[in-house]
C-alpha atoms as a PDB file:
ATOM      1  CA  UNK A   1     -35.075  15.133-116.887  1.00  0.00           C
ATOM      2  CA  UNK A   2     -36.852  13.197-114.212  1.00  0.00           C
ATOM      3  CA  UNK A   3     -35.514  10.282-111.973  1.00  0.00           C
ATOM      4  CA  UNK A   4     -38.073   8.050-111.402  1.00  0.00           C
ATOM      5  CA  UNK A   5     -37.933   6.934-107.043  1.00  0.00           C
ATOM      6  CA  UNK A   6     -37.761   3.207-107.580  1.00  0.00           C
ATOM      7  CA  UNK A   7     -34.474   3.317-110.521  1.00  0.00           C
ATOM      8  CA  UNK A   8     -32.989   5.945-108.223  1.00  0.00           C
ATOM      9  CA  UNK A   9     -33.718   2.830-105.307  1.00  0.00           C
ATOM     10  CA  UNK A  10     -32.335   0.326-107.286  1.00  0.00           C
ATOM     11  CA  UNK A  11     -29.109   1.725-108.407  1.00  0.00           C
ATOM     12  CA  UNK A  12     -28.561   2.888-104.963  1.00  0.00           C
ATOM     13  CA  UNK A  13     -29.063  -0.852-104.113  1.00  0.00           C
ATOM     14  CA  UNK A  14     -27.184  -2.335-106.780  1.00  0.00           C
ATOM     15  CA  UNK A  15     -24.047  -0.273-105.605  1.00  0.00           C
ATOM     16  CA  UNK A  16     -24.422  -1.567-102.042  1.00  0.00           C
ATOM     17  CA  UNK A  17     -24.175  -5.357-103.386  1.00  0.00           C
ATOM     18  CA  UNK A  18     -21.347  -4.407-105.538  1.00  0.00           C
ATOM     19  CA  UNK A  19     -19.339  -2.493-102.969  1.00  0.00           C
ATOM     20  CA  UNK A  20     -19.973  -5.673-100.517  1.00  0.00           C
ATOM     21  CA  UNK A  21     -18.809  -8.033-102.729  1.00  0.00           C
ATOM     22  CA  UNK A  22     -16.047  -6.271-102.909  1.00  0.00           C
ATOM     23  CA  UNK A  23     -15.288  -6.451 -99.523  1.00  0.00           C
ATOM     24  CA  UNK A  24     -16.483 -10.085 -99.461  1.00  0.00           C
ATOM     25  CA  UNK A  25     -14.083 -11.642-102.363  1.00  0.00           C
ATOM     26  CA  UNK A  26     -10.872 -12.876-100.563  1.00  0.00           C
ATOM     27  CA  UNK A  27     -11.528 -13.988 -97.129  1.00  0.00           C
ATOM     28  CA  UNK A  28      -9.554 -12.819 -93.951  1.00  0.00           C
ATOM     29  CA  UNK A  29      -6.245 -14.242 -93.415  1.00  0.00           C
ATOM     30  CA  UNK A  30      -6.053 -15.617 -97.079  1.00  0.00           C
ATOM     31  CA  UNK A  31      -4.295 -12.009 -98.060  1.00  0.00           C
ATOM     32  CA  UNK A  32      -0.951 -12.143 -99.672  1.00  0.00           C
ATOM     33  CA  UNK A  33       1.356 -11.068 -97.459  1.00  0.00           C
ATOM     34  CA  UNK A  34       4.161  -8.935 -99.090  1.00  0.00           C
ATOM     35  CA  UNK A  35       7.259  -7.863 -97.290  1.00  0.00           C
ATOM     36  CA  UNK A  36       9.101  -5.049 -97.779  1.00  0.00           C
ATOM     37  CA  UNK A  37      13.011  -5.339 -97.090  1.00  0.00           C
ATOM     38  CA  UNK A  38      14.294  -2.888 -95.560  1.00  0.00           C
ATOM     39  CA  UNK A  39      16.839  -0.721 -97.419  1.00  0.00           C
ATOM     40  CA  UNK A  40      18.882   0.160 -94.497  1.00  0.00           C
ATOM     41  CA  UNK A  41      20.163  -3.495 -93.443  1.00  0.00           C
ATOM     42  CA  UNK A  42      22.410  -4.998 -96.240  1.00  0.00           C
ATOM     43  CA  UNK A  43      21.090  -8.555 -97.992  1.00  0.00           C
ATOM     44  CA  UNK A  44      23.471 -11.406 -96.887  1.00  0.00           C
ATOM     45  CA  UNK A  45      24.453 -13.745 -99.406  1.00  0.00           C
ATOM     46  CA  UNK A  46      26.954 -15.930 -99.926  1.00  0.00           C
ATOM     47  CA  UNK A  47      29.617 -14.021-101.164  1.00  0.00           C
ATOM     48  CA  UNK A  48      29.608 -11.281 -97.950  1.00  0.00           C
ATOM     49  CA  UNK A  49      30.443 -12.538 -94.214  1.00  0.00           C
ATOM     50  CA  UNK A  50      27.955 -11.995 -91.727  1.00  0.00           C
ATOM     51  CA  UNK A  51      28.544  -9.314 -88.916  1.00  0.00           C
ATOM     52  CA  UNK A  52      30.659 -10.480 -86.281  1.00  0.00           C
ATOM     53  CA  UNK A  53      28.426 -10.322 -83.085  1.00  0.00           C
ATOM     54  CA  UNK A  54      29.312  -7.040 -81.204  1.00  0.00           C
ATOM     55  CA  UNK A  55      29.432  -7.718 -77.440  1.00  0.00           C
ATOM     56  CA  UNK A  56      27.149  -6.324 -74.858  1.00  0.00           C
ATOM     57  CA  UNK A  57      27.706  -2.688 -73.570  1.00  0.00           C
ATOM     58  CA  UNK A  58      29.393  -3.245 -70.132  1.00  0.00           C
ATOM     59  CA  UNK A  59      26.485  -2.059 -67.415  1.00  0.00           C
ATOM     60  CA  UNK A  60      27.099   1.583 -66.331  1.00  0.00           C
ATOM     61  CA  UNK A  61      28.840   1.899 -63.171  1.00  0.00           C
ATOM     62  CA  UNK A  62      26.940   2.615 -59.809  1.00  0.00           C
ATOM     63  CA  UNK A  63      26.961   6.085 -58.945  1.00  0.00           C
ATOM     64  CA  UNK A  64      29.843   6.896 -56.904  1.00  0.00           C
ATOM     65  CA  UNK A  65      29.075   8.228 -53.307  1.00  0.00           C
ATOM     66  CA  UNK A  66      28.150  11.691 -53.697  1.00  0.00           C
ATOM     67  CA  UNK A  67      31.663  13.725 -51.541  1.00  0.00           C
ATOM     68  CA  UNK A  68      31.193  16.707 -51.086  1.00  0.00           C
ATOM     69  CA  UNK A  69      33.163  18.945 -53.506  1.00  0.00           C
ATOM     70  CA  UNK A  70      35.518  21.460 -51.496  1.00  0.00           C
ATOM     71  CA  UNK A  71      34.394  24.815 -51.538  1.00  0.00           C
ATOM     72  CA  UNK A  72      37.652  27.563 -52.987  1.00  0.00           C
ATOM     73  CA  UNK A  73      39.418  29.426 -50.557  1.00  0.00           C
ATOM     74  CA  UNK A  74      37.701  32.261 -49.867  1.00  0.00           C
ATOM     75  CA  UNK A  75      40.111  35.601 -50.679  1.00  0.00           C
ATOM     76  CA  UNK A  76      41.656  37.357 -47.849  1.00  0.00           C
ATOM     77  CA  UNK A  77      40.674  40.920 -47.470  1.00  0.00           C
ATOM     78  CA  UNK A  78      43.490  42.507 -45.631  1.00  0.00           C
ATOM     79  CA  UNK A  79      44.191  46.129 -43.746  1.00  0.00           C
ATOM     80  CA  UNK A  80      47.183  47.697 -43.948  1.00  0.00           C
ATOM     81  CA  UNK A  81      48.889  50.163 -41.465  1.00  0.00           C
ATOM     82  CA  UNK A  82      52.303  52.222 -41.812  1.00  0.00           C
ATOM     83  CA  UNK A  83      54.565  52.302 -39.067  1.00  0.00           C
ATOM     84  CA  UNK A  84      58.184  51.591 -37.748  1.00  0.00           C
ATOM     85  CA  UNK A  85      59.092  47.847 -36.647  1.00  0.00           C
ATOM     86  CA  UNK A  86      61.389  47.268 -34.168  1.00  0.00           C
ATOM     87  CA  UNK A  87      63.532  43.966 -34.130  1.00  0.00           C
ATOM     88  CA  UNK A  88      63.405  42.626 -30.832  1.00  0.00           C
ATOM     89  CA  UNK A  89      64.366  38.788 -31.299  1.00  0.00           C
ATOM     90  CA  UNK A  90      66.088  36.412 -33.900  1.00  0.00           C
ATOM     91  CA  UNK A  91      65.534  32.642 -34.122  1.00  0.00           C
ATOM     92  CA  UNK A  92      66.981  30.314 -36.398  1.00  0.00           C
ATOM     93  CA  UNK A  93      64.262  28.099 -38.536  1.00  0.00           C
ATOM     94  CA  UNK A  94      65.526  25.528 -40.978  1.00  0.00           C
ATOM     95  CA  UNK A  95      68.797  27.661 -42.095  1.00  0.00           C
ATOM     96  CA  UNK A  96      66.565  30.947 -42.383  1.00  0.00           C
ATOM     97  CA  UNK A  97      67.256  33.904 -39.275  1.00  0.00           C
ATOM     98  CA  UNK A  98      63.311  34.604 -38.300  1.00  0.00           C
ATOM     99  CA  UNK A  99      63.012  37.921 -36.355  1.00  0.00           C
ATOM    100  CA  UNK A 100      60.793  38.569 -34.121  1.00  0.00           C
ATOM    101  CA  UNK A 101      59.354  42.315 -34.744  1.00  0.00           C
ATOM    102  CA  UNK A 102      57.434  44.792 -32.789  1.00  0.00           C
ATOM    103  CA  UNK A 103      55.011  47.316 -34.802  1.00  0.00           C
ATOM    104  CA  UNK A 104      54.011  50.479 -34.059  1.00  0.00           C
ATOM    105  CA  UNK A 105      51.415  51.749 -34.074  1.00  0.00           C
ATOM    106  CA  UNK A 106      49.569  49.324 -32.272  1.00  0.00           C
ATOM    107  CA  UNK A 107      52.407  47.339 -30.166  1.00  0.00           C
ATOM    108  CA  UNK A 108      51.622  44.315 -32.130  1.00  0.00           C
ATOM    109  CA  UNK A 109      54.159  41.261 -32.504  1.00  0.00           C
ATOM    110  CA  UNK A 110      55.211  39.452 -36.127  1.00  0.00           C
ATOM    111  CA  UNK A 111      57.224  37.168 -37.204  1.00  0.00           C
ATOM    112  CA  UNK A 112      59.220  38.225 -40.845  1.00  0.00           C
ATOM    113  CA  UNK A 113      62.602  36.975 -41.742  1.00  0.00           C
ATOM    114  CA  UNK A 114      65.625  39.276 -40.835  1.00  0.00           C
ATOM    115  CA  UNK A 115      67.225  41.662 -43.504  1.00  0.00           C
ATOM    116  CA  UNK A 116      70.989  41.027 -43.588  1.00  0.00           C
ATOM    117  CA  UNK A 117      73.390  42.544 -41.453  1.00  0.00           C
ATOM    118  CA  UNK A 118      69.978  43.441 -39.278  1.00  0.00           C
ATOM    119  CA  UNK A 119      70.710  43.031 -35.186  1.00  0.00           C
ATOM    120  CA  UNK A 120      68.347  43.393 -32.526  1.00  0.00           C
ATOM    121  CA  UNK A 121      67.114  46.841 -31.828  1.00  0.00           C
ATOM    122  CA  UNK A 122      67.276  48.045 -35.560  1.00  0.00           C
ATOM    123  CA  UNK A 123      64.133  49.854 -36.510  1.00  0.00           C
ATOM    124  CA  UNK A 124      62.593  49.925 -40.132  1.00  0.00           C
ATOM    125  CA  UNK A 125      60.260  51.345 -42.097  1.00  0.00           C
ATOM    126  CA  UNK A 126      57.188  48.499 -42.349  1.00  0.00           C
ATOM    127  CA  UNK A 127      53.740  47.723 -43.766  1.00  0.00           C
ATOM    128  CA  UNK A 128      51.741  45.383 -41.689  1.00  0.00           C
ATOM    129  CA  UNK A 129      48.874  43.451 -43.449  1.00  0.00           C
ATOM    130  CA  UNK A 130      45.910  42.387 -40.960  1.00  0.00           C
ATOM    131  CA  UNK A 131      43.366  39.762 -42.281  1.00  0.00           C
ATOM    132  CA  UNK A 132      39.493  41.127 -42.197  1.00  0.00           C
ATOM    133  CA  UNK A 133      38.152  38.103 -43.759  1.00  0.00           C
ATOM    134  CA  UNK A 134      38.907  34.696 -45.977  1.00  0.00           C
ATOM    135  CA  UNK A 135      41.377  32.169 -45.227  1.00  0.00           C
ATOM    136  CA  UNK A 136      43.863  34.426 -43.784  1.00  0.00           C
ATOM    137  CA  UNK A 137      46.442  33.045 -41.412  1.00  0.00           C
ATOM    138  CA  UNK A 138      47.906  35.848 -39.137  1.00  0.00           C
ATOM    139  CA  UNK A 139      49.436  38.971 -39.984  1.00  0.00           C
ATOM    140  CA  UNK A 140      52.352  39.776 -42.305  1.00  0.00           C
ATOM    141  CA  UNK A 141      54.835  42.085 -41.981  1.00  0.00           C
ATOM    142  CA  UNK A 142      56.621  43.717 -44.795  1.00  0.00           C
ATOM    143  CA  UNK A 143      59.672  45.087 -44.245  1.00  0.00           C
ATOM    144  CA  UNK A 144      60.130  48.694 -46.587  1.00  0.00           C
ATOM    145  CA  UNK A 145      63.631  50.289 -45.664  1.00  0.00           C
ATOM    146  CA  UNK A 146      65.727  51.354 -42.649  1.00  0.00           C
ATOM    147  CA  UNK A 147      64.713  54.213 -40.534  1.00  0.00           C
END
């Protein structure tokens, strides 16, 4: 079968007009418009109450001044040394006899709270803790036994 050129050209052409009349047959702007509700949002009528009006989300407060957090004590690492104490002294501190103590080795002083029926000169069997590092005070003595 052969197409003849010039009904091949006029179909082709009579297509065009058709598809621009088309395009042509309702103006701009004279569309119907149709709206869609929404599914989500409930239909007021008469029988329901509107929403009561929610109030306004109070403003989020201003951002505090940044402190500076406090870092954690740091552990105390301590060294300990056996050795005899000697009680040389004994204070009184808010109802509690504090002794004051000589360890040896070393000839160092503490302070530890006296053992009963303890009396100056009495020697003992002790530990005494020394801080290395951390937040360590001073050393403690810890009284083991008589001698």
């Amino acid at each position: 079968m052969r197409v003849n050129k010039g009904t091949l050209r006029a179909l082709g052409l009579s297509s065009f007009v058709v598809l621009l009349s088309a395009c042509a047959s309702s103006p701009p702007g004279k569309a119907p418009l149709i709206i869609i509700p929404d599914p989500s949002t409930p239909e007021v009528t008469e029988e329901s109450e509107p929403e009561p009006q929610r109030e306004p989300a109070p403003a989020p407060a201003p951002p505090a001044s940044r402190t500076k957090m406090p870092e954690p004590a740091r552990p105390c690492a301590w060294s300990q040394t056996r050795g005899v104490a000697t009680l040389t002294g004994i204070a009184q501190k808010q109802g509690v006899a504090e002794g004051t103590w000589q360890f040896f080795p070393g000839d160092e002083v503490a302070f530890h709270p006296v053992p009963e029926q303890a009396s100056k000169g009495d020697e003992y069997k002790a530990l005494l803790r020394r801080p290395l590092s951390g937040d360590c005070e001073h050393p403690r003595l810890i009284i083991v036994s008589p001698v």
